[in-house]
C-alpha atoms as a PDB file:
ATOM      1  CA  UNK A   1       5.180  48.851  -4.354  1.00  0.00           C
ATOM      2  CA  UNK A   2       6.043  47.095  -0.859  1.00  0.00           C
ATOM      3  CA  UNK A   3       4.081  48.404   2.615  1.00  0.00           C
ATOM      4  CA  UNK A   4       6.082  49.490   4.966  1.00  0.00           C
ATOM      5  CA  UNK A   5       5.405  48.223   8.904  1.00  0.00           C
ATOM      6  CA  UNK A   6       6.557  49.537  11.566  1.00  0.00           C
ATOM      7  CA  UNK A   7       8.835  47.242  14.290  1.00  0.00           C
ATOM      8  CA  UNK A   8       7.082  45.848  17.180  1.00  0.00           C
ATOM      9  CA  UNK A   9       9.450  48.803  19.520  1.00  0.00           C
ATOM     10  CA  UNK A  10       8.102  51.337  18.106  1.00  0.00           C
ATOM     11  CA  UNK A  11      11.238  51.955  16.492  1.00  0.00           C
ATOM     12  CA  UNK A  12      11.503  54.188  13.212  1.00  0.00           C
ATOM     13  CA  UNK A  13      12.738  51.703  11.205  1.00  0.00           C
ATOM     14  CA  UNK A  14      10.649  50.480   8.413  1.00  0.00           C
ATOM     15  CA  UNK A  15      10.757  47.042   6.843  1.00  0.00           C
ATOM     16  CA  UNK A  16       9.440  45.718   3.199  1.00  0.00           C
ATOM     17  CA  UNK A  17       6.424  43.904   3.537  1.00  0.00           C
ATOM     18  CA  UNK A  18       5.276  41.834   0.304  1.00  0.00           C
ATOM     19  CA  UNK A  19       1.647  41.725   0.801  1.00  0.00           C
ATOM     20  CA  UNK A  20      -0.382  44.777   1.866  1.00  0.00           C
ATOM     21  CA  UNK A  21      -2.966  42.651   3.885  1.00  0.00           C
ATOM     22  CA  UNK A  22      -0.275  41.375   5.912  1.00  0.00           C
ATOM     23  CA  UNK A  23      -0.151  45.196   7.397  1.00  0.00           C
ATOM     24  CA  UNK A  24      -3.903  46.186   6.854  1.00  0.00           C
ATOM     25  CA  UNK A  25      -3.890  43.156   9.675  1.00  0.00           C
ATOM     26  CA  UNK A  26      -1.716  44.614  11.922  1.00  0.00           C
ATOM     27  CA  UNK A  27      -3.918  47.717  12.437  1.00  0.00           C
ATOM     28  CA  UNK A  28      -7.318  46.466  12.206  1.00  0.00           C
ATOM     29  CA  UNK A  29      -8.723  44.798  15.099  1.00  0.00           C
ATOM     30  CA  UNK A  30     -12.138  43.973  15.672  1.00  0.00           C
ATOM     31  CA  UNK A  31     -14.354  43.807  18.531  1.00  0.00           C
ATOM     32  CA  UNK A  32     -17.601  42.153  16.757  1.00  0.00           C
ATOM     33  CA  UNK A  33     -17.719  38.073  17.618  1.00  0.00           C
ATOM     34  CA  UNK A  34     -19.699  36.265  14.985  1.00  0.00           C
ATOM     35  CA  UNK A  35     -22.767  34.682  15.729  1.00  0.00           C
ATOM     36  CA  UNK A  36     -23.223  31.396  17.844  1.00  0.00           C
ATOM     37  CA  UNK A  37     -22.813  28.311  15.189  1.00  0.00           C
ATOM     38  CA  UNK A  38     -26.338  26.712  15.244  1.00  0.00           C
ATOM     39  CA  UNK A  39     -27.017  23.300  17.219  1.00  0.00           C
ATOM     40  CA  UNK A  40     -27.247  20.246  14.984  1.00  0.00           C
ATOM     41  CA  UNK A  41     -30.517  18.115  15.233  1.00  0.00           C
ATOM     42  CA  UNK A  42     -30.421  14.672  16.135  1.00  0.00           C
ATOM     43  CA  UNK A  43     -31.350  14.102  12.453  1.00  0.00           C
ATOM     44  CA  UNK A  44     -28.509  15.691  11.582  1.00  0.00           C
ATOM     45  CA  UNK A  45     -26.022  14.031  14.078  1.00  0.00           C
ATOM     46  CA  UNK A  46     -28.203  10.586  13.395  1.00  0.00           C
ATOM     47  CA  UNK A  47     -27.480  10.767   9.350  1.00  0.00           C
ATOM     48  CA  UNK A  48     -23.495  12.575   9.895  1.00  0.00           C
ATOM     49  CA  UNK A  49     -22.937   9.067  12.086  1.00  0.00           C
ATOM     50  CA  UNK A  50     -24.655   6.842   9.898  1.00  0.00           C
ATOM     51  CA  UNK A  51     -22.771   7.920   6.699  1.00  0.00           C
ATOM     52  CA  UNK A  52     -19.255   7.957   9.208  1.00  0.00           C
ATOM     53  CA  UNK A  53     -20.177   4.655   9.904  1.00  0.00           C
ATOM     54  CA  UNK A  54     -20.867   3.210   6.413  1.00  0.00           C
ATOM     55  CA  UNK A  55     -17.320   4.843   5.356  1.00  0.00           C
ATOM     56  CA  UNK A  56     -15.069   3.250   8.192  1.00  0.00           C
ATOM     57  CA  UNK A  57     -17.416  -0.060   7.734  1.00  0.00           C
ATOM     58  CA  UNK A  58     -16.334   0.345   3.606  1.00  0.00           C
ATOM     59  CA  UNK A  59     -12.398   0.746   4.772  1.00  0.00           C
ATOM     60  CA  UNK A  60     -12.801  -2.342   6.637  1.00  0.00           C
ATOM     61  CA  UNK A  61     -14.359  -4.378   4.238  1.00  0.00           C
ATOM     62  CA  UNK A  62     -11.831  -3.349   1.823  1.00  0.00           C
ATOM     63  CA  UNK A  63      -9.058  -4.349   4.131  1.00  0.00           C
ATOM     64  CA  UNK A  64     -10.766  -7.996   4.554  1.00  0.00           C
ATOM     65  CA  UNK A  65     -10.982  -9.015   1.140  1.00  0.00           C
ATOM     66  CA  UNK A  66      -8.124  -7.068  -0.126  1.00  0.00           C
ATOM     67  CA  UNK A  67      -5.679  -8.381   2.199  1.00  0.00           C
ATOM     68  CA  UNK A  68      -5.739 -12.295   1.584  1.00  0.00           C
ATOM     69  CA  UNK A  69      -5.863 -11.131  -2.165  1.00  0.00           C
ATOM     70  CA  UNK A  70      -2.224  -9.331  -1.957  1.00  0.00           C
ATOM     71  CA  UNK A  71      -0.850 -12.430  -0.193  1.00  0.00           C
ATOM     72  CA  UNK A  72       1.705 -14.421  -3.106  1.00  0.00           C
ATOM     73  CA  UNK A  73      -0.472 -18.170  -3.676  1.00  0.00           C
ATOM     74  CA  UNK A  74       2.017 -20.759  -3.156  1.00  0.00           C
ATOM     75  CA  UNK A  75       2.720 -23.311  -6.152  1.00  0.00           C
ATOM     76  CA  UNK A  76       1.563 -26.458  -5.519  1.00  0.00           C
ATOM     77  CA  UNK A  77       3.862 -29.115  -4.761  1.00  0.00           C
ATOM     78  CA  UNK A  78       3.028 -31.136  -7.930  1.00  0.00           C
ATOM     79  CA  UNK A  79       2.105 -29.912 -11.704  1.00  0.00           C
ATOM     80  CA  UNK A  80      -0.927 -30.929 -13.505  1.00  0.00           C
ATOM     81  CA  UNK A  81      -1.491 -31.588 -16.785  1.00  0.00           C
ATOM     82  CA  UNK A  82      -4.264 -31.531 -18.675  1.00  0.00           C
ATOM     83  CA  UNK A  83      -5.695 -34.690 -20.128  1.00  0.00           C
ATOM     84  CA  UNK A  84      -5.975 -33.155 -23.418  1.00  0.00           C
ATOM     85  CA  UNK A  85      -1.931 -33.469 -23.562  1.00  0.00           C
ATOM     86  CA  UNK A  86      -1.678 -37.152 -22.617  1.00  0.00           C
ATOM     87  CA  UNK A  87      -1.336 -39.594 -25.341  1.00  0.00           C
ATOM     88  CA  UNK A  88      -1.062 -37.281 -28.649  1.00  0.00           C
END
């Protein structure tokens, strides 16, 4: 069964609304602010930077060995063959 809201004008007109939160939110308003968030230590900002760190130092590593790997090896001007081949 859809909730009916009532138009911003005040206006009598009712429309369908899918979800009943979607009014319970238009009515209820609260004056109660949560609680201050908490300060982190400096242990806590030392070991959140020290693991940011070790992640964007991983990416970059990545990138420096992956990168000359993707590059296509050229074929060297002249083929070798094994000796194993020669004179049989």
């Amino acid at each position: 069964m859809p909730v009916h809201r009532h138009p911003p004008g005040g206006g009598s007109r009712r429309e369908p609304v899918p979800f009943a939160f979607v009014a319970e939110a238009d009515r209820f308003r609260s004056n109660v602010t949560p609680p201050p968030r908490e300060r982190l230590s400096k242990t806590q900002t030392a070991a959140r930077s020290l693991v940011g760190l070790t992640v964007v130092a991983g990416l970059v590593g990545s990138l420096l060995f992956g990168v000359p790997a993707l590059q296509p090896r050229q074929a060297p001007a002249t083929s070798q063959q094994s000796q194993a081949s020669d004179g049989r």
